[in-house]
Protein backbone atom coordinates (compact mmCIF):
# COMPACT_ATOMS: atom_id res chain seq x y z
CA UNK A 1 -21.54 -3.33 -38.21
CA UNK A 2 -25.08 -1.87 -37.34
CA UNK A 3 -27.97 -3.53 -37.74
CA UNK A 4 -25.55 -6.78 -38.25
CA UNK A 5 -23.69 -6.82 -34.78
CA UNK A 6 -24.49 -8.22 -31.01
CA UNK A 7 -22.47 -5.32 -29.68
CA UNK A 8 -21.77 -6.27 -25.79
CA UNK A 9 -19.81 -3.89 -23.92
CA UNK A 10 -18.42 -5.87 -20.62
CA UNK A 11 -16.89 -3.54 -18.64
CA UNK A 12 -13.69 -0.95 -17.94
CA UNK A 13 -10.23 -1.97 -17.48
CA UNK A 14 -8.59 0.40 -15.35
CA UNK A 15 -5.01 0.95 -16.96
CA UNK A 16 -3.74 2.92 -14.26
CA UNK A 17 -4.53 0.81 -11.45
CA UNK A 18 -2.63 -1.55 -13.31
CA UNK A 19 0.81 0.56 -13.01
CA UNK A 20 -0.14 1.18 -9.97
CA UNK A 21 -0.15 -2.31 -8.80
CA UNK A 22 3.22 -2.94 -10.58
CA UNK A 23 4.90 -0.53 -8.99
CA UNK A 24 4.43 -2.64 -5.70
CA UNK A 25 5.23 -6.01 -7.69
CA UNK A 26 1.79 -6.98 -7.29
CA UNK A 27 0.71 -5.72 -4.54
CA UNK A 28 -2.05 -2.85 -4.30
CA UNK A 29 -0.74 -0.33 -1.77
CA UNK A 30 -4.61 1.28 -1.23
CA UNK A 31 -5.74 -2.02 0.41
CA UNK A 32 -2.34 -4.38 1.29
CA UNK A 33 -3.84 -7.34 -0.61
CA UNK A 34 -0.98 -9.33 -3.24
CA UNK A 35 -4.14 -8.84 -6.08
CA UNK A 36 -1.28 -9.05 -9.18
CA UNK A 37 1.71 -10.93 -10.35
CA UNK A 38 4.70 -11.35 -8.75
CA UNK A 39 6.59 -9.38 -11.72
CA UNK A 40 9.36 -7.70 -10.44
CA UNK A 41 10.33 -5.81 -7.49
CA UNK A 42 10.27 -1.92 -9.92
CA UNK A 43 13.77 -0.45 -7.67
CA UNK A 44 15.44 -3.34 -9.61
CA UNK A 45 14.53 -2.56 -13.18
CA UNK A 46 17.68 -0.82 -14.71
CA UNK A 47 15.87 0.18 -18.26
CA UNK A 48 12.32 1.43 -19.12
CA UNK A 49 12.27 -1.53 -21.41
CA UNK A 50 12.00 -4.09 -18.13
CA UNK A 51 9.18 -1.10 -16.29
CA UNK A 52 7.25 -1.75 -19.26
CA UNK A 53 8.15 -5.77 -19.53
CA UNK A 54 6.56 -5.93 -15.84
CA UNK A 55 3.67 -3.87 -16.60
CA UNK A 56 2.38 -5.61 -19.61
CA UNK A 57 2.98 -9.09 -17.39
CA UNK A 58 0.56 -7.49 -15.46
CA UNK A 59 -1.83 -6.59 -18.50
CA UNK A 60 -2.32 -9.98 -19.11
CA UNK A 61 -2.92 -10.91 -15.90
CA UNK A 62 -5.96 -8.87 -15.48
CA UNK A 63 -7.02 -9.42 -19.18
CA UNK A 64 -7.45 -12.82 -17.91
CA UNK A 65 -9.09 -12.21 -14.94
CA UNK A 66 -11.33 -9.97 -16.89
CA UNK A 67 -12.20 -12.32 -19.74
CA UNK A 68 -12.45 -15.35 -17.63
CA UNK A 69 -15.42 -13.10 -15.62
CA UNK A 70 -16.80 -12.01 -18.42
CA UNK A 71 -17.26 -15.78 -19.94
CA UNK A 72 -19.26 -16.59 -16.95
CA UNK A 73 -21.61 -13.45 -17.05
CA UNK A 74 -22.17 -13.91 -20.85
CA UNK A 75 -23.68 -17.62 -20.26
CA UNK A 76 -26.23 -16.09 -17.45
CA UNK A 77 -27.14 -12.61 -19.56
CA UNK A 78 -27.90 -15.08 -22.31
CA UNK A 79 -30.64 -16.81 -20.05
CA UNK A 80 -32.36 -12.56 -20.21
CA UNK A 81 -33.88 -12.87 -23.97
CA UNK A 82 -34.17 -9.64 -25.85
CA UNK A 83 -37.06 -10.42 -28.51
CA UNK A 84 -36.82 -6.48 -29.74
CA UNK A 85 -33.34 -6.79 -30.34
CA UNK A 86 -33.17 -10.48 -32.13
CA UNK A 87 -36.43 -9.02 -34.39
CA UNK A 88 -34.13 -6.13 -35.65
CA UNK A 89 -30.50 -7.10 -35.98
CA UNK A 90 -29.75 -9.38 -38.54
CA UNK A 91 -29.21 -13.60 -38.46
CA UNK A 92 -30.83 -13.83 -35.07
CA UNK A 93 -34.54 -15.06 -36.69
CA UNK A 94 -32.32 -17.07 -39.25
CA UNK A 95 -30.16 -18.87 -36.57
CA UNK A 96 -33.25 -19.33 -34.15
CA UNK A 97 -30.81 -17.47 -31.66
CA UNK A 98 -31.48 -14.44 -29.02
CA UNK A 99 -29.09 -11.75 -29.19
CA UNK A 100 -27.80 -12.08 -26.47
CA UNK A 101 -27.21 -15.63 -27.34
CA UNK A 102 -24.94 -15.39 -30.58
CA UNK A 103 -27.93 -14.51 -32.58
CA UNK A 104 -26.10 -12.13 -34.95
CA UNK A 105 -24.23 -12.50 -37.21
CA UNK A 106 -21.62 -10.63 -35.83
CA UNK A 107 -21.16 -11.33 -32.11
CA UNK A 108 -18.56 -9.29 -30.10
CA UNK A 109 -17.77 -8.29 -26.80
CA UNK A 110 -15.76 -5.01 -26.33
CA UNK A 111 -13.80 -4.05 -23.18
CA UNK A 112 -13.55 -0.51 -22.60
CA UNK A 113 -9.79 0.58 -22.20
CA UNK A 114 -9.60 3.70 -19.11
CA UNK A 115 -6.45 6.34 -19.05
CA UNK A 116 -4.71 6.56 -22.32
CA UNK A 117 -3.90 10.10 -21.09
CA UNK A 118 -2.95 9.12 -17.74
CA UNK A 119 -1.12 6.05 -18.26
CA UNK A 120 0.65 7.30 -21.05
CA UNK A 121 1.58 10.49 -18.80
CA UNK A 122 2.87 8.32 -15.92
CA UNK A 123 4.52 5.82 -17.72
CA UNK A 124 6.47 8.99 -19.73
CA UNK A 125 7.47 10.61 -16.55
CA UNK A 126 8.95 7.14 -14.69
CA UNK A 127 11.18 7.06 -18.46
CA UNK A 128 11.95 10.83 -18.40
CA UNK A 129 12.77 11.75 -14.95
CA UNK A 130 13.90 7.80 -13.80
CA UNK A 131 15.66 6.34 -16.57
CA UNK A 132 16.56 8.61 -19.50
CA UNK A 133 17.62 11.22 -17.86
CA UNK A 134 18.04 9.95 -13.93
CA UNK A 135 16.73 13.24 -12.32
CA UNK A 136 14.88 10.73 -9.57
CA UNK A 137 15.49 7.39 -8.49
CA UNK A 138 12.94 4.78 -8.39
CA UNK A 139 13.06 4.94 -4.71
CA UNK A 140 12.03 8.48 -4.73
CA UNK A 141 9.66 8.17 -6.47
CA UNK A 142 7.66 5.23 -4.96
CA UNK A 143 8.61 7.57 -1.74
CA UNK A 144 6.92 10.80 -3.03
CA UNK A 145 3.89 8.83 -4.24
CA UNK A 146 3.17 6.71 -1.39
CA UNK A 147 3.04 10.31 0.86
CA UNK A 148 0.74 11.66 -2.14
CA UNK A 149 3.16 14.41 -2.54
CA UNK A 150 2.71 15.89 0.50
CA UNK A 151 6.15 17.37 1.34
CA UNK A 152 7.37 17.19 -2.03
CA UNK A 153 5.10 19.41 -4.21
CA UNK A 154 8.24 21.02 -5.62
CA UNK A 155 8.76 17.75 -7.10
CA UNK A 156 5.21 17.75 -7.88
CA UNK A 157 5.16 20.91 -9.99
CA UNK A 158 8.18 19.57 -11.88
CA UNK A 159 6.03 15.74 -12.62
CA UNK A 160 3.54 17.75 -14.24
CA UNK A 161 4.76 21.01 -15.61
CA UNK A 162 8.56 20.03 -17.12
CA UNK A 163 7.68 16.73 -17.82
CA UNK A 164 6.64 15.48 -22.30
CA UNK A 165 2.56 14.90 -22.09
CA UNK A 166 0.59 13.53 -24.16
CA UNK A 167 -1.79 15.76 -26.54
CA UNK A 168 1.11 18.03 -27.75
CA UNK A 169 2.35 16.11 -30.46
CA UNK A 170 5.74 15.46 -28.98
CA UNK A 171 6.88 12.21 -29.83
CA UNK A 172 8.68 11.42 -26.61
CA UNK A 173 5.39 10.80 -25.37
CA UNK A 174 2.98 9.65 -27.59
CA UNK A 175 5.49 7.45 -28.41
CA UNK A 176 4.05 5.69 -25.36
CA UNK A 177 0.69 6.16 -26.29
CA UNK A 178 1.37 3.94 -29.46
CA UNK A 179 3.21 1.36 -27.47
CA UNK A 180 0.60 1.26 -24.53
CA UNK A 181 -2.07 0.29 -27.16
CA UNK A 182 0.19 -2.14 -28.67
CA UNK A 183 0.20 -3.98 -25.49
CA UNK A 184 -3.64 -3.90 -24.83
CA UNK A 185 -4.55 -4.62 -28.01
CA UNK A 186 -2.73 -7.97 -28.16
CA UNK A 187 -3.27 -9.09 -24.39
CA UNK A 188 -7.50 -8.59 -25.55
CA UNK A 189 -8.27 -8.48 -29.34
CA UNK A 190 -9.25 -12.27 -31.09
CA UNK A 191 -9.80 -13.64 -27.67
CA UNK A 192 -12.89 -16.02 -27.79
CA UNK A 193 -16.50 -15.26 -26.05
CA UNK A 194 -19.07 -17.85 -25.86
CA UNK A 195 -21.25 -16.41 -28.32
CA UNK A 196 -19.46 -17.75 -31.36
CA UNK A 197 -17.66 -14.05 -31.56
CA UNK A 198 -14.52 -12.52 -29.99
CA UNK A 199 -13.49 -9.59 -27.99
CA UNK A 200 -12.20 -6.46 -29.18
CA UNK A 201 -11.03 -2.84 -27.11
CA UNK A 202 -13.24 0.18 -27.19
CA UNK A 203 -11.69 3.57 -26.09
CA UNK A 204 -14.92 5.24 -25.00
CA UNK A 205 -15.33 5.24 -21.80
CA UNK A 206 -17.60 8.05 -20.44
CA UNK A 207 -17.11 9.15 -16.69
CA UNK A 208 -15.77 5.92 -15.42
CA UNK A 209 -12.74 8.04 -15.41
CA UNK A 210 -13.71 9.32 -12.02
CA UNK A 211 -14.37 6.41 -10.23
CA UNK A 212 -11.48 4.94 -11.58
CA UNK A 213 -9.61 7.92 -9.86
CA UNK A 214 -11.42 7.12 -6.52
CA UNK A 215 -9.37 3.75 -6.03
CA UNK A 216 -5.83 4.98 -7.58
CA UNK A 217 -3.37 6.50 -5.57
CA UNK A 218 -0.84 9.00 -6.72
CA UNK A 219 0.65 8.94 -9.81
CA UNK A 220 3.94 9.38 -11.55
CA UNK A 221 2.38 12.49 -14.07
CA UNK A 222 1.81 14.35 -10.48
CA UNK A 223 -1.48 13.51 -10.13
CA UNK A 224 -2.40 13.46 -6.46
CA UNK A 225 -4.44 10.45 -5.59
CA UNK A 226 -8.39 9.96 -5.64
CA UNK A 227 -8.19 12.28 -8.12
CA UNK A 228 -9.98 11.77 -11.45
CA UNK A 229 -8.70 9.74 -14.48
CA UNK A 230 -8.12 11.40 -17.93
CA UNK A 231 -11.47 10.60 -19.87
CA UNK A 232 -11.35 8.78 -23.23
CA UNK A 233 -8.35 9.24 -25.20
CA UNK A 234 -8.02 12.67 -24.29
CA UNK A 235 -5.29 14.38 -22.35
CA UNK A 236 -4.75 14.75 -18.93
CA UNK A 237 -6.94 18.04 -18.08
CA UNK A 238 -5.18 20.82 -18.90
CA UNK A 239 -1.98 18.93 -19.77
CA UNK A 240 -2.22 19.95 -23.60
CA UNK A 241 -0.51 23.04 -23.74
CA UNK A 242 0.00 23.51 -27.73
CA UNK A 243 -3.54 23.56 -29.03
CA UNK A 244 -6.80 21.42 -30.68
CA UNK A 245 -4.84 20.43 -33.54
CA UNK A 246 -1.58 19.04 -31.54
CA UNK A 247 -4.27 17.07 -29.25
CA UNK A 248 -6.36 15.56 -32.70
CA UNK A 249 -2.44 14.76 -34.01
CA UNK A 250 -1.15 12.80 -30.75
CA UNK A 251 -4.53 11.13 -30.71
CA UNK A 252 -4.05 10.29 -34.23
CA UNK A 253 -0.97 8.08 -33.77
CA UNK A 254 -3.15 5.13 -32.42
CA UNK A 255 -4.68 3.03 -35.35
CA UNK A 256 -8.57 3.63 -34.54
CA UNK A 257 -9.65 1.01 -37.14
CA UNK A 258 -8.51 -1.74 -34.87
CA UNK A 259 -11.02 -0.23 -31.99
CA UNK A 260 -14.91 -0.39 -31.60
CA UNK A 261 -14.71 3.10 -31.58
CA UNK A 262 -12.93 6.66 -29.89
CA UNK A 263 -14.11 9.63 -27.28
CA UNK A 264 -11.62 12.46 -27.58
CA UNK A 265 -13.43 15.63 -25.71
């Protein structure tokens, strides 16, 4: 809604991390600090249906954490008045109210969602290789990642290269994709902000992808850790093997409308 619209952008959510932490029941491996839920210890989980029950557990958790933060820092960034702002975006002379203040008439706050490649990548290989077809056990797999593949790079090569990825219009993964959107979408969209507005996801991050990548080890997909992110809702780089069009058609099976908006590079 230009020219109608406080739009606030509060931050990243790292979606990888996330799985990351769930795979130690809470516990973030790069730093030995209990920083999630107690969800489930993952060598127990018999199905991909109770992986993914744990993980989005864990999606709310930090969804919390993230909107309760975000609460706090919109009630001091309202005290920092943007007169150029409130003089061009509509409501905000009418109401007598900054921008920044819940001005607009339309006053949202987006988070900005990080790894729909990745996540969807990892997630697809723990359900491939794990439980659908049993190739690893859970075990070995925590095993492999927690030596960042170092000594198992034959296992490596078969993570990444024999392995459904998203951005080739295979189902089996962007499956995934749909159902890892599903999750964030609920845990943050309709949630209240104090400027008389609500929050809403964006899936545009820019190169937050690489920091990201900095603090998350190694990852189901066979990515080896402090490694970069996949950016926006693109692919993991170089994982889209079957062209532009399969990549704009596995990107496609999200429902954009319900976003603040896309990057696909």
């Amino acid at each position: 809604a230009f020219g109608k619209e406080a739009y606030i952008l509060t931050g990243y959510f790292n979606l990888v991390k996330i799985l990351e932490v769930t795979l130690h029941n809470g516990n973030d491996p790069l730093t030995s600090k209990q920083v999630g839920l107690k969800a489930g210890d993952p060598t127990s989980f018999r199905t991909f249906d109770e992986l993914l029950e744990a993980y989005t557990k864990q999606i709310k958790h930090f969804v919390d954490i993230k909107i309760k933060g975000n609460l706090i820092i919109e009630r001091i960034w309202a005290q920092n008045p943007s007169p150029f702002l409130s003089i061009i975006i509509e409501d905000c002379i009418i109401n007598g109210k900054d921008y920044n203040d819940g001005g607009a008439k339309y006053n949202t706050s987006y988070i900005q969602i990080v790894g729909m490649g990745s996540i969807t990548d990892c997630l697809t290989s723990l359900k491939y290789n794990v439980y659908d077809n049993q190739i690893y056990t859970m075990e070995q797999m925590l095993e492999v990642l927690k030596n960042n593949f170092e000594g198992f790079e034959e296992i490596r090569q078969k993570l990444i290269f024999r392995t459904p990825k998203y951005g080739n219009d295979k189902d089996y993964a962007d499956l995934i994709t749909q159902q890892i959107f599903e999750i964030v979408y609920n845990a943050i969209d309709g949630r209240p902000n104090t400027r008389g507005g609500v929050h809403r996801i964006n899936l545009l991050p820019t190169t937050v992808h690489i920091y990201f990548g900095m603090v998350t080890g190694a990852t189901p997909d066979g990515r080896k850790a402090f490694t970069p992110l996949s950016e926006g809702i693109s692919p993991v780089q170089g994982m889209d093997i079957n062209g532009p069009t399969s990549v704009i058609k596995s990107a496609g099976k999200i429902d954009h409308l319900r976003t603040g908006g896309s990057l696909l590079n």
